[in-house]
Protein backbone atom coordinates (compact mmCIF):
# COMPACT_ATOMS: atom_id res chain seq x y z
CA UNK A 1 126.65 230.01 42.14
CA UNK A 2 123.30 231.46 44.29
CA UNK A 3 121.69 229.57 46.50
CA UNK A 4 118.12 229.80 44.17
CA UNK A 5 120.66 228.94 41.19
CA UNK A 6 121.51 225.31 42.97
CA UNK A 7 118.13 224.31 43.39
CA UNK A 8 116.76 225.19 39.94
CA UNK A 9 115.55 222.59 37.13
CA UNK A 10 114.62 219.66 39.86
CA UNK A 11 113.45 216.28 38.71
CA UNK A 12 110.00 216.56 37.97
CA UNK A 13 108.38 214.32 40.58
CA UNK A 14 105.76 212.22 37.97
CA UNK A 15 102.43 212.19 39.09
CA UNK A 16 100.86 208.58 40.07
CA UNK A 17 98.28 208.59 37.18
CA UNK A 18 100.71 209.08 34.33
CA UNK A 19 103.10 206.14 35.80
CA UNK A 20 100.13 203.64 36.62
CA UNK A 21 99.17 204.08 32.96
CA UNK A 22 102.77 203.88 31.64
CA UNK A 23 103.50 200.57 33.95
CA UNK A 24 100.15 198.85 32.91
CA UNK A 25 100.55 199.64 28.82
CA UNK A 26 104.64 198.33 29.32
CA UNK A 27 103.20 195.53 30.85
CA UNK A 28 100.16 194.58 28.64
CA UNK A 29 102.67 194.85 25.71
CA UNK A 30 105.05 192.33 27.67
CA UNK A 31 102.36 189.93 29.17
CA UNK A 32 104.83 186.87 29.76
CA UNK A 33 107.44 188.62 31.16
CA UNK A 34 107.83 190.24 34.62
CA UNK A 35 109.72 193.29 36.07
CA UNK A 36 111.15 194.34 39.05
CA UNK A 37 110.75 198.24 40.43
CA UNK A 38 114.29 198.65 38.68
CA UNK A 39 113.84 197.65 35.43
CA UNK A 40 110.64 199.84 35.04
CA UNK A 41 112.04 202.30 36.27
CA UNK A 42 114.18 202.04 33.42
CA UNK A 43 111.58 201.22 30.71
CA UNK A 44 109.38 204.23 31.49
CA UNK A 45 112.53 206.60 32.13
CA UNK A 46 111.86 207.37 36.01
CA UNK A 47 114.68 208.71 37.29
CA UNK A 48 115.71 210.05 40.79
CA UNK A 49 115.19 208.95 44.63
CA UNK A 50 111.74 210.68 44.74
CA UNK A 51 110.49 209.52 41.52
CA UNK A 52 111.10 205.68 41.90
CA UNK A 53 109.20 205.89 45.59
CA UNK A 54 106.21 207.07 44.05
CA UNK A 55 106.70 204.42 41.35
CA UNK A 56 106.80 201.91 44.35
CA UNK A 57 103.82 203.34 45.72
CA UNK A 58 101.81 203.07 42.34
CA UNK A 59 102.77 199.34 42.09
CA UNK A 60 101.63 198.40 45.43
CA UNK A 61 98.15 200.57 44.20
CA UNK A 62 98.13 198.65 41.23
CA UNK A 63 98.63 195.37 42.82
CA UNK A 64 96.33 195.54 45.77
CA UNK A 65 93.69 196.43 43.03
CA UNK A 66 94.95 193.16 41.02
CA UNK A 67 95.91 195.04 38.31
CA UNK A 68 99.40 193.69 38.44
CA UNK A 69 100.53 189.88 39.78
CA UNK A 70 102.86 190.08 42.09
CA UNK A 71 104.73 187.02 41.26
CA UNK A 72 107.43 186.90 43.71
CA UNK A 73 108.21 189.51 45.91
CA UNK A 74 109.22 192.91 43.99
CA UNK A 75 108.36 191.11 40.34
CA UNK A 76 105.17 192.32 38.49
CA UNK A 77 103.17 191.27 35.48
CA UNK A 78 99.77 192.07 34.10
CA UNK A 79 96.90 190.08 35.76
CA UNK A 80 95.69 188.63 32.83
CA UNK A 81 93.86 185.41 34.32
CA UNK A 82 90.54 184.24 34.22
CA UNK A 83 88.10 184.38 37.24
CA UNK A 84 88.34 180.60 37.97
CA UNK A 85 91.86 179.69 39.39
CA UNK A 86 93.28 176.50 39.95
CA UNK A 87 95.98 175.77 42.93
CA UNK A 88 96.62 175.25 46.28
CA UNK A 89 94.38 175.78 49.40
CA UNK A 90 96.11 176.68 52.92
CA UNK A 91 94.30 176.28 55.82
CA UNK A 92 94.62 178.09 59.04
CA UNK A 93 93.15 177.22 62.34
CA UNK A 94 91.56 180.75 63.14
CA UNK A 95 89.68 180.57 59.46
CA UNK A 96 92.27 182.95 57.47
CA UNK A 97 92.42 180.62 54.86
CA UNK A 98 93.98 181.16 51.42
CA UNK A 99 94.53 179.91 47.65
CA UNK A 100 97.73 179.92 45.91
CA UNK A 101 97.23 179.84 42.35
CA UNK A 102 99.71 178.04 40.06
CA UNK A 103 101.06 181.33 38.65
CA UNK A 104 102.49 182.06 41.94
CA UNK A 105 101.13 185.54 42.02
CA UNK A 106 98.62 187.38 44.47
CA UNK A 107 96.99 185.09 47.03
CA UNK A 108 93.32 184.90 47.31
CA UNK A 109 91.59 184.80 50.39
CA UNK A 110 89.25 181.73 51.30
CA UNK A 111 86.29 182.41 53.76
CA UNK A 112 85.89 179.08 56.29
CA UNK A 113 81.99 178.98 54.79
CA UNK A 114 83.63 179.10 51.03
CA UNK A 115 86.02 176.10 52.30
CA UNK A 116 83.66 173.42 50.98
CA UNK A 117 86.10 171.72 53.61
CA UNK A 118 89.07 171.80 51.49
CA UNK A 119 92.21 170.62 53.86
CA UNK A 120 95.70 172.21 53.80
CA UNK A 121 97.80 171.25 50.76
CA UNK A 122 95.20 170.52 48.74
CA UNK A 123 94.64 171.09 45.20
CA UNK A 124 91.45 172.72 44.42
CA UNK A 125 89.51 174.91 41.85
CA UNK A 126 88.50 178.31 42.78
CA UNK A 127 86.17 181.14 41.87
CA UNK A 128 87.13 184.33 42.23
CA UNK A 129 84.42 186.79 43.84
CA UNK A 130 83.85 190.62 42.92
CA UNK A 131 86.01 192.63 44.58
CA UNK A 132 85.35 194.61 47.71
CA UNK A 133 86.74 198.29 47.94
CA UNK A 134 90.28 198.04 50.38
CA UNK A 135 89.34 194.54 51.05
CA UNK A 136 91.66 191.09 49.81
CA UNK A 137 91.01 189.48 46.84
CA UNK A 138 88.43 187.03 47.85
CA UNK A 139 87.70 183.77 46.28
CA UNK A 140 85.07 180.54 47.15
CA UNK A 141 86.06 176.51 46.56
CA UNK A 142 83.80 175.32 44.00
CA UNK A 143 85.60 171.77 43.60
CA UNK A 144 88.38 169.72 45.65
CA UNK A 145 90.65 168.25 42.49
CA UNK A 146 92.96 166.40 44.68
CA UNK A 147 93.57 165.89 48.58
CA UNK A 148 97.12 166.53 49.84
CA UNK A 149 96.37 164.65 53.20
CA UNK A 150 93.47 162.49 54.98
CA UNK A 151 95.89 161.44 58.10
CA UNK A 152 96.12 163.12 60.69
CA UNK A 153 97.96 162.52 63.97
CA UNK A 154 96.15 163.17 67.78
CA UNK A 155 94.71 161.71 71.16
CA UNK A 156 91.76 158.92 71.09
CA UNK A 157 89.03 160.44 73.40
CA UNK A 158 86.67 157.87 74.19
CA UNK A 159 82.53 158.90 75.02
CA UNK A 160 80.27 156.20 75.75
CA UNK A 161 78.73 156.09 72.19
CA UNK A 162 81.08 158.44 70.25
CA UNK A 163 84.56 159.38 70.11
CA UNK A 164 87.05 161.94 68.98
CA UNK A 165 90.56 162.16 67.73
CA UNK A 166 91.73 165.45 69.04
CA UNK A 167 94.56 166.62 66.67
CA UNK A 168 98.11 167.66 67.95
CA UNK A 169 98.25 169.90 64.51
CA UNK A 170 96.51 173.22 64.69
CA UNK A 171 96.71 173.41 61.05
CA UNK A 172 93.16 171.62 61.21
CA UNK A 173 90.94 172.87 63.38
CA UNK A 174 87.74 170.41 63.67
CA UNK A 175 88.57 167.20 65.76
CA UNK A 176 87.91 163.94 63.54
CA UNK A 177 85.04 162.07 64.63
CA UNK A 178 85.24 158.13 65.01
CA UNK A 179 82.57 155.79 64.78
CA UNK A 180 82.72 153.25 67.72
CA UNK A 181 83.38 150.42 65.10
CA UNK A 182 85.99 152.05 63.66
CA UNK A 183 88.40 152.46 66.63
CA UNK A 184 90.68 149.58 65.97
CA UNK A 185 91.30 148.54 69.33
CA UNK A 186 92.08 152.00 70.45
CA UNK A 187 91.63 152.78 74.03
CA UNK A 188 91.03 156.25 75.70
CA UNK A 189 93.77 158.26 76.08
CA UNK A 190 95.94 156.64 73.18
CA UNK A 191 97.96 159.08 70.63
CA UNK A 192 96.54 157.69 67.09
CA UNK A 193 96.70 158.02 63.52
CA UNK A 194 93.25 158.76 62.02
CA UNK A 195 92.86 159.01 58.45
CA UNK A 196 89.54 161.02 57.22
CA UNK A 197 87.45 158.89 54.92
CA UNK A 198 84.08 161.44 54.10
CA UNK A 199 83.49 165.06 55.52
CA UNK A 200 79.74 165.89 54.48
CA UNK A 201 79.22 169.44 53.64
CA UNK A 202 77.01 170.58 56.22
CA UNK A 203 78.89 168.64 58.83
CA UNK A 204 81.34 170.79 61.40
CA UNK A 205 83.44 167.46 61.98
CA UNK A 206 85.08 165.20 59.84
CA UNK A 207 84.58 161.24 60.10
CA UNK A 208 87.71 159.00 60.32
CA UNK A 209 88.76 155.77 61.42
CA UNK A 210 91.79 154.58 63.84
CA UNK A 211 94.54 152.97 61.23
CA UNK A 212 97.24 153.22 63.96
CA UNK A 213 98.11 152.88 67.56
CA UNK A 214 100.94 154.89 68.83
CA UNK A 215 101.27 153.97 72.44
CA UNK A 216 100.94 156.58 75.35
CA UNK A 217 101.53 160.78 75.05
CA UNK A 218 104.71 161.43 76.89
CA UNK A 219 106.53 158.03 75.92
CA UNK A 220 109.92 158.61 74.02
CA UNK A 221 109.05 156.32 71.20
CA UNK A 222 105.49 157.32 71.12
CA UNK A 223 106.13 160.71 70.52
CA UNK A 224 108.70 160.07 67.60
CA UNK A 225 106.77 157.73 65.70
CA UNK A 226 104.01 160.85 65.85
CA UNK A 227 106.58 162.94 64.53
CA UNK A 228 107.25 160.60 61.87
CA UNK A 229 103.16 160.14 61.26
CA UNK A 230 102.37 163.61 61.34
CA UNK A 231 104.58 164.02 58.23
CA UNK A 232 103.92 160.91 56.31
CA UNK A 233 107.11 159.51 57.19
CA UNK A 234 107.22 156.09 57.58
CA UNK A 235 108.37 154.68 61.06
CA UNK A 236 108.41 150.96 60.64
CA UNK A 237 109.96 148.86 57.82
CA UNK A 238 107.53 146.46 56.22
CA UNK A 239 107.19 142.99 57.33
CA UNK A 240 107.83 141.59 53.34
CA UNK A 241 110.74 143.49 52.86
CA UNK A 242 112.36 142.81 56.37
CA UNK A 243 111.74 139.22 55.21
CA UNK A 244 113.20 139.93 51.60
CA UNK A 245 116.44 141.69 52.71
CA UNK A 246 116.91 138.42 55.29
CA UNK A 247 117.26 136.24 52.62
CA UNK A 248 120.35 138.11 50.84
CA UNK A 249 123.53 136.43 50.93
CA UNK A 250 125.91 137.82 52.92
CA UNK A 251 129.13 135.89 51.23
CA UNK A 252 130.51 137.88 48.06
CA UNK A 253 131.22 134.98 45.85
CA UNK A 254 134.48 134.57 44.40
CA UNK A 255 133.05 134.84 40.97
CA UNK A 256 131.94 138.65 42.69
CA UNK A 257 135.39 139.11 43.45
CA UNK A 258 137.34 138.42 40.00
CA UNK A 259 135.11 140.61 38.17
CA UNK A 260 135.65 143.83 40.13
CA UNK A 261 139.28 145.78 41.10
CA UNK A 262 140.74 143.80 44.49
CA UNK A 263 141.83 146.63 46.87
CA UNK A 264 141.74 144.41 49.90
CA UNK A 265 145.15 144.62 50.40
CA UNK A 266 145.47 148.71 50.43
CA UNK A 267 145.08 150.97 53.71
CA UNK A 268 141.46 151.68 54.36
CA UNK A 269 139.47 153.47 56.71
CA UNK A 270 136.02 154.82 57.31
CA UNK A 271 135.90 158.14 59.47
CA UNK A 272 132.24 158.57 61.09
CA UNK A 273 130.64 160.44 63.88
CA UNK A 274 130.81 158.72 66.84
CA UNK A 275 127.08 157.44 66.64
CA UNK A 276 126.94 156.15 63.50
CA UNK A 277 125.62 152.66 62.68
CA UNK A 278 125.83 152.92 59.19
CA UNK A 279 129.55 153.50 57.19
CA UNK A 280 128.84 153.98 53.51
CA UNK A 281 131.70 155.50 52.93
CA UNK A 282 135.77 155.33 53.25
CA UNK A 283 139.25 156.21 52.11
CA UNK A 284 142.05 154.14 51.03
CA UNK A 285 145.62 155.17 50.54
CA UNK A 286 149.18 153.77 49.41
CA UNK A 287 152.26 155.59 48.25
CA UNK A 288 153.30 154.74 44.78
CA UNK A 289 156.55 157.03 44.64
CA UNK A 290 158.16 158.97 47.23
CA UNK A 291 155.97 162.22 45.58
CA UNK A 292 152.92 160.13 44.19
CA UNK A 293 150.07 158.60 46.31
CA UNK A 294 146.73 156.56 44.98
CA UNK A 295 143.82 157.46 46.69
CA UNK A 296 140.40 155.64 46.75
CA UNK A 297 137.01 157.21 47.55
CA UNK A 298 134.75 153.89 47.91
CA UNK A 299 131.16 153.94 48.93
CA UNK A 300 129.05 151.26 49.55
CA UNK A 301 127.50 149.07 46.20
CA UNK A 302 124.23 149.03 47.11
CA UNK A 303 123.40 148.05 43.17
CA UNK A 304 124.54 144.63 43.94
CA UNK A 305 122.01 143.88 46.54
CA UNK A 306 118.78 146.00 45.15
CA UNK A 307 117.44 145.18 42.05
CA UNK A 308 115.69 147.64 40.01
CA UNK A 309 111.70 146.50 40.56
CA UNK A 310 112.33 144.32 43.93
CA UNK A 311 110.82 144.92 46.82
CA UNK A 312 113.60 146.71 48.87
CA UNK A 313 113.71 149.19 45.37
CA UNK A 314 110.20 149.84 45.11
CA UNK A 315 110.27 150.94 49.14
CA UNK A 316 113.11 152.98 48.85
CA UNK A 317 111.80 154.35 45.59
CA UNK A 318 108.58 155.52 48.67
CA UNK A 319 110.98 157.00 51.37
CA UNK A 320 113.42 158.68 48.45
CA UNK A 321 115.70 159.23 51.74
CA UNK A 322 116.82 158.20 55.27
CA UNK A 323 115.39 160.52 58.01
CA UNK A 324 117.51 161.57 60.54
CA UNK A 325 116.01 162.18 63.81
CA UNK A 326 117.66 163.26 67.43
CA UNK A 327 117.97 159.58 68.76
CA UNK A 328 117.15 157.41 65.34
CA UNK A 329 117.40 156.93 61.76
CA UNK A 330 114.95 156.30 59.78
CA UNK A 331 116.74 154.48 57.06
CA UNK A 332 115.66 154.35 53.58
CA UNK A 333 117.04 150.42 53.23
CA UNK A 334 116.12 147.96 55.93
CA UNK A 335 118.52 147.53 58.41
CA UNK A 336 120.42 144.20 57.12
CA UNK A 337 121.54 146.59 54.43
CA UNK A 338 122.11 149.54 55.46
CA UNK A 339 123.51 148.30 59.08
CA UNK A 340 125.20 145.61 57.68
CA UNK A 341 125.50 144.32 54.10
CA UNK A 342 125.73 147.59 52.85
CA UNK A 343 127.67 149.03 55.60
CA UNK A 344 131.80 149.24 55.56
CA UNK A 345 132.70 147.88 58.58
CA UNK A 346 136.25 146.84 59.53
CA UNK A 347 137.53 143.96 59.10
CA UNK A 348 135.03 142.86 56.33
CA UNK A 349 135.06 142.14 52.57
CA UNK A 350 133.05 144.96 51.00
CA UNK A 351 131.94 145.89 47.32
CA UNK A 352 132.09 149.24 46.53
CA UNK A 353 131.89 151.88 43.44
CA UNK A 354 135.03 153.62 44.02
CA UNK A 355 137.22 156.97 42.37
CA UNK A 356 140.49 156.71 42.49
CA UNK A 357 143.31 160.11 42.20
CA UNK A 358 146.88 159.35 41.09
CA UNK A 359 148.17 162.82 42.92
CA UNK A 360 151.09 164.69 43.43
CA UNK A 361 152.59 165.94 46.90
CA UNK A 362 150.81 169.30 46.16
CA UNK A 363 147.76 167.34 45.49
CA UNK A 364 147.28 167.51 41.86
CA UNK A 365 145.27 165.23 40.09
CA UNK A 366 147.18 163.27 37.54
CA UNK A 367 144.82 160.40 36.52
CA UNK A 368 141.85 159.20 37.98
CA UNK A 369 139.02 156.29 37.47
CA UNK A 370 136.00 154.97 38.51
CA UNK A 371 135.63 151.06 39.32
CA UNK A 372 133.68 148.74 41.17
CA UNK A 373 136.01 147.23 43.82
CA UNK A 374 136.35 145.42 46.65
CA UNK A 375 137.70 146.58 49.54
CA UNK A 376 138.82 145.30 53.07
CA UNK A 377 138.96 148.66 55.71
CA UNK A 378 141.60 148.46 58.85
CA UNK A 379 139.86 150.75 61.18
CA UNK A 380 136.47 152.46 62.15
CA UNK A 381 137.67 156.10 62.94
CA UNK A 382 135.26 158.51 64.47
CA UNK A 383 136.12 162.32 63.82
CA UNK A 384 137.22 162.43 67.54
CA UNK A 385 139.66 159.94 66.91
CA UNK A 386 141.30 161.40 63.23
CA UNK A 387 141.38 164.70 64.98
CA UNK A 388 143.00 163.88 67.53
CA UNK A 389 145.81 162.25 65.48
CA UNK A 390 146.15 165.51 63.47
CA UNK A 391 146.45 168.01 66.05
CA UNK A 392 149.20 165.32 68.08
CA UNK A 393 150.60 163.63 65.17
CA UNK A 394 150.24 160.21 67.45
CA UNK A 395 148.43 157.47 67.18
CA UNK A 396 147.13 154.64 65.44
CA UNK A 397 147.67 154.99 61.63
CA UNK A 398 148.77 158.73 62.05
CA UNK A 399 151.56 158.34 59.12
CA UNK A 400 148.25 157.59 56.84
CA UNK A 401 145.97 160.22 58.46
CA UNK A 402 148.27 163.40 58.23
CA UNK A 403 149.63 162.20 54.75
CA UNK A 404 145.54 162.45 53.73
CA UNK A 405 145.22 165.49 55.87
CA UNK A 406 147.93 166.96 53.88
CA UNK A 407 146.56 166.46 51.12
CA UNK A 408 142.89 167.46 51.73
CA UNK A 409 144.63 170.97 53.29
CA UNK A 410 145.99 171.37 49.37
CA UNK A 411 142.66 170.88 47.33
CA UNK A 412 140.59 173.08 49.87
CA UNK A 413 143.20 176.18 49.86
CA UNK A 414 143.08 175.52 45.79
CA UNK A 415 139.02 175.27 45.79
CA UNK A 416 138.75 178.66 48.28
CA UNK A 417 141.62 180.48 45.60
CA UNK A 418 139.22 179.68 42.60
CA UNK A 419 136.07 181.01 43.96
CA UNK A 420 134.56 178.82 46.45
CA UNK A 421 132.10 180.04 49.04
CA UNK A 422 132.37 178.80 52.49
CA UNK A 423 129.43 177.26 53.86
CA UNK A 424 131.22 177.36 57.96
CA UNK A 425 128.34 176.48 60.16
CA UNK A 426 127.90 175.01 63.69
CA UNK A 427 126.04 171.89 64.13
CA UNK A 428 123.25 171.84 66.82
CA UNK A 429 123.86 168.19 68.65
CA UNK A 430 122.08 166.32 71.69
CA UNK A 431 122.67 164.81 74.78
CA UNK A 432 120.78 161.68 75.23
CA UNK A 433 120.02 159.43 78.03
CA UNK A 434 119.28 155.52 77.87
CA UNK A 435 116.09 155.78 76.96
CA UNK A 436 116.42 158.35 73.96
CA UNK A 437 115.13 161.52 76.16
CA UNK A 438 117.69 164.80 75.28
CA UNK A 439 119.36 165.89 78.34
CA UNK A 440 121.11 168.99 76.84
CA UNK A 441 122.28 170.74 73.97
CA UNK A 442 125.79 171.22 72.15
CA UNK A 443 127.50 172.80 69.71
CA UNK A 444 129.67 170.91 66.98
CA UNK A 445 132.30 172.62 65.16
CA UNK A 446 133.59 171.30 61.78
CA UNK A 447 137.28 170.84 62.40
CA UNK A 448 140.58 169.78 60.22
CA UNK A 449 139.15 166.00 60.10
CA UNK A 450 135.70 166.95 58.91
CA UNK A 451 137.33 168.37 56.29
CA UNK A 452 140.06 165.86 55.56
CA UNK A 453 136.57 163.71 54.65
CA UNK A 454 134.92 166.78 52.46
CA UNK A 455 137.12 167.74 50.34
CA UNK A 456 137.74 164.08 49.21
CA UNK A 457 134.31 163.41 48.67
CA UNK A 458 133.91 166.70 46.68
CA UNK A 459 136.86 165.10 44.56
CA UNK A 460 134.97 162.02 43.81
CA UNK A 461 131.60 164.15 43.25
CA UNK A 462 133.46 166.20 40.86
CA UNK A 463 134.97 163.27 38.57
CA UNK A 464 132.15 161.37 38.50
CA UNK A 465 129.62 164.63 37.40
CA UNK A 466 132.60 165.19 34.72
CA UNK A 467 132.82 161.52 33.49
CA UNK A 468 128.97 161.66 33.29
CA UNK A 469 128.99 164.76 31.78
CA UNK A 470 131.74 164.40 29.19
CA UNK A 471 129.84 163.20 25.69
CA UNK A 472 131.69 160.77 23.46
CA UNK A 473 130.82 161.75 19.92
CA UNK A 474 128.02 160.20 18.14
CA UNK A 475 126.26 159.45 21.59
CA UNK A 476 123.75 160.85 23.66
CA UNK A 477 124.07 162.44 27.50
CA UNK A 478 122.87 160.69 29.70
CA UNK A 479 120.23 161.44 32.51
CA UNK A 480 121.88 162.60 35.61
CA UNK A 481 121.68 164.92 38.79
CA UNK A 482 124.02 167.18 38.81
CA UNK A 483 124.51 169.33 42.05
CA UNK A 484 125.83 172.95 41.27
CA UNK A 485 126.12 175.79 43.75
CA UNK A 486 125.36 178.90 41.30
CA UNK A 487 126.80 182.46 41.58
CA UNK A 488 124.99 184.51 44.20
CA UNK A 489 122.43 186.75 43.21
CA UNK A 490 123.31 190.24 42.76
CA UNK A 491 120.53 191.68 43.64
CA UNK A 492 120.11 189.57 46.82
CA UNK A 493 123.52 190.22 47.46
CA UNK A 494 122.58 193.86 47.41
CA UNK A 495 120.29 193.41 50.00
CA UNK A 496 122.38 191.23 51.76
CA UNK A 497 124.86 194.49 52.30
CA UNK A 498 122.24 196.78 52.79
CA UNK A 499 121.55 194.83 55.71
CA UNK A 500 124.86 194.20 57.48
CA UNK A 501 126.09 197.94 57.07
CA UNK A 502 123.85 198.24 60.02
CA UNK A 503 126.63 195.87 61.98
CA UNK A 504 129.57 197.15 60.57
CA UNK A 505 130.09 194.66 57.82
CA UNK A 506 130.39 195.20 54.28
CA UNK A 507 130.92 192.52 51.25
CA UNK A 508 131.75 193.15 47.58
CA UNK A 509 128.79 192.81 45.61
CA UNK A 510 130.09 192.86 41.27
CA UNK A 511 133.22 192.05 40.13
CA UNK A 512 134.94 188.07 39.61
CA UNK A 513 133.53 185.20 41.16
CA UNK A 514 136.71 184.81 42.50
CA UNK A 515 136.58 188.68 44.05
CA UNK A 516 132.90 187.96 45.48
CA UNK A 517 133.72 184.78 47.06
CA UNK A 518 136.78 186.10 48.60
CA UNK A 519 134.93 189.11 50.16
CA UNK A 520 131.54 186.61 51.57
CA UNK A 521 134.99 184.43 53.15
CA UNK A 522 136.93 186.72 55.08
């Protein structure tokens, strides 16, 4: 075959007006659906390297010209919304401001003069404005539907008839002013919490008042609790429901006791980091053949101290979760529960929701159930301390640790062989001193006795999403949270691979879940 025979018949490269038309009449026709480059590719019949870059090209045309939405990145539909918007407005401290609308799709671009003041986060209506030739999609606030925040976290300066609350967020960039009768006590100097209560239109500054005194920039537990403000975290417990939890029994009575499952007398431990206050969960184990063990997964019955409506409910229902912070936890129950009550300590009575395996030596599941028990633990074992015992085989309790190990060895080879991903990270740690101040920086590696305490609780997670899940006939499901890991994506596995070629690495991108998840493992 001749050279001018080869390069005869090429793909006709389309030209950009035919495909903008095509793309916008597939897309008009298909208005609540979107696309990505690929699939139109396929619905208008481009085909070859050349042809889908101009395609590319024509979308980006058609987009900056808000023709198309892009609705997340690389997905198009027809822009076929009105020119008032309702979403979010994002504020930036050098005046690049912007609206999200609810679709999702192109971002509008908010003038500081077209602000009407509007404050980061919040939800506001928009008009859109006519469109400048190669300019963003402008828009201006015409009303503020709902404020995301009015507290804001800073330094108290004092004048001698004025002051200012100088934010440590850039986010905002006008200082609040503060009325001298609304200072609170606050002295010169002091890091604050101001909350804005009126920002007149043709004012630069904001008004506020002081609802909060930190304590001094620079202090340890100044400088947390401003954290904690900046984000609307809370970082004190409330005075009633300190005074609530005091008042809970801490004697289970014996009434308590008959109606739940007595495990007081099996092996028990709880294995913790070695800071941790709070144990709200252990293990409990006993041999009921030479090839047959019982093991318990307890955690903590917090349902028998909170009542649904109290006052310790309704706060918790607030903070949703503990915070975790360098050198503190925030929890979400006050601290005679969580620290105490509610927390498995040795050599206590506890009551507990527990699942409980029947397994094999190759640690097979041959029965399980769920109960509420009471439990009694032997030991509080940090992961130093298990660890130890596994890589020595000495120690305190080490027949009971390496007969769990063992086990837990069995269910996460079994879990990696049926398609599990491995989520292998290092944890970033700190050095503290007395005072809370981080000296220095480590790195924690998950090791056999981290895992020894996963794959139980993974166990327990399972069975109890499966009880829940499993409908008796005649009856209804009931509401739950269920916690799935899906498949990967393909197509961000794709780029995922694109990517690491660069390094030398290369994953399997179709085939099984098991085949995937074997080749993202190794």
């Amino acid at each position: 075959m001749s050279k001018k025979e080869t390069v005869s018949n090429p793909v006709n490269k389309p030209k950009k007006k035919d495909l903008a038309e095509g793309v916008i009449g597939f897309l008009t026709q298909n208005k609540d659906k979107q696309f990505n480059y690929k699939q139109l590719s396929a619905a208008l019949n481009v085909r070859g390297e050349e042809a889908r870059k101009v395609l590319v090209k024509v979308l980006d045309k058609l987009r900056d010209e808000d023709m198309l939405l892009e609705t997340s990145r690389g997905r198009y539909r027809i822009n076929d919304r009105g020119l008032v918007l309702e979403g979010r407005f994002e504020r930036r401290s050098n005046g690049k401001n912007f609206f999200v609308p609810d679709d999702d799709a192109n971002t509008v671009f908010i003038s500081e003069r077209n602000s009407k003041h509007a404050m980061n986060g919040d939800r506001v209506k928009v008009q859109l404005l006519a469109k400048r030739k190669r300019a963003d999609t402008e828009g201006t606030v015409i009303e503020i539907l709902q404020r995301a925040k009015t507290r804001f976290v800073g330094t108290l300066q004092l004048d001698k008839h004025f002051a200012f609350v100088v934010l440590d967020s850039k986010i905002l960039a006008n200082d609040i002013f503060i009325p001298q009768d609304a200072l609170n006590g606050g002295k010169n100097g002091d890091k604050v919490v101001a909350e804005i209560i009126e920002w007149p239109e043709k004012v630069n500054n904001p008004v506020g008042r002081v609802i909060d005194i930190l304590g001094k920039p620079g202090n340890n537990n100044t400088e947390m609790h401003a954290i904690l403000a900046q984000y609307d975290l809370p970082f004190r417990y409330p005075e009633n429901v300190e005074k609530f939890a005091a008042l809970i029994p801490d004697k289970i009575s014996e009434k308590e006791i008959a109606a739940r499952e007595d495990l007081r007398e099996v092996f028990t431990m709880t294995i913790d980091p070695k800071d941790a206050k709070d144990f709200d969960d252990a293990l409990s184990l006993r041999q009921l053949s030479p090839t047959t063990w019982e093991v318990g997964v307890h955690i903590a019955d917090v349902t028998h101290y909170v009542k649904p409506g109290d006052l310790i409910d309704t706060e918790a229902e607030k903070r949703a979760t503990s915070v975790y912070l360098v050198d503190r936890t925030i929890p979400m129950l006050p601290e005679r529960l969580s620290n105490e009550l509610c927390s498995l300590r040795p050599h206590e009575d506890k009551l507990c929701f527990s699942a409980i395996f029947t397994l094999n030596d190759k640690a097979e599941v041959k029965k399980s159930r769920i109960a509420r028990t009471v439990i009694h633990s032997n030991s509080r074992l940090t992961y130093e301390d298990a660890q130890a015992v596994i890589e020595t085989g000495k120690g305190d309790f080490s027949s009971e640790i390496l007969t769990l190990n063992n086990l837990a060895k069995q269910l996460r080879s079994r879990r990696f062989a049926h398609g599990a991903i491995n989520f292998e990270r290092y944890e970033v740690k700190f050095n503290l001193d007395e005072n809370g101040k981080p000296l220095g920086v480590y790195f924690k590696e998950s090791k056999e006795s981290n895992h020894l305490i996963e794959e139980f609780m993974l166990l327990a997670n399972r069975t109890v999403a499966e009880t829940i899940g499993k409908v008796p006939k005649g009856r209804h499901a009931k509401t739950f949270v269920y916690r799935i890991h899906d498949v990967p994506d393909p197509e961000k596995l794709d780029t995922l691979n694109t990517f690491i070629l660069r390094f030398g690495h290369k994953i399997k991108t179709e085939g099984s879940k098991v085949e995937v998840a074997k080749s993202i493992n190794s």
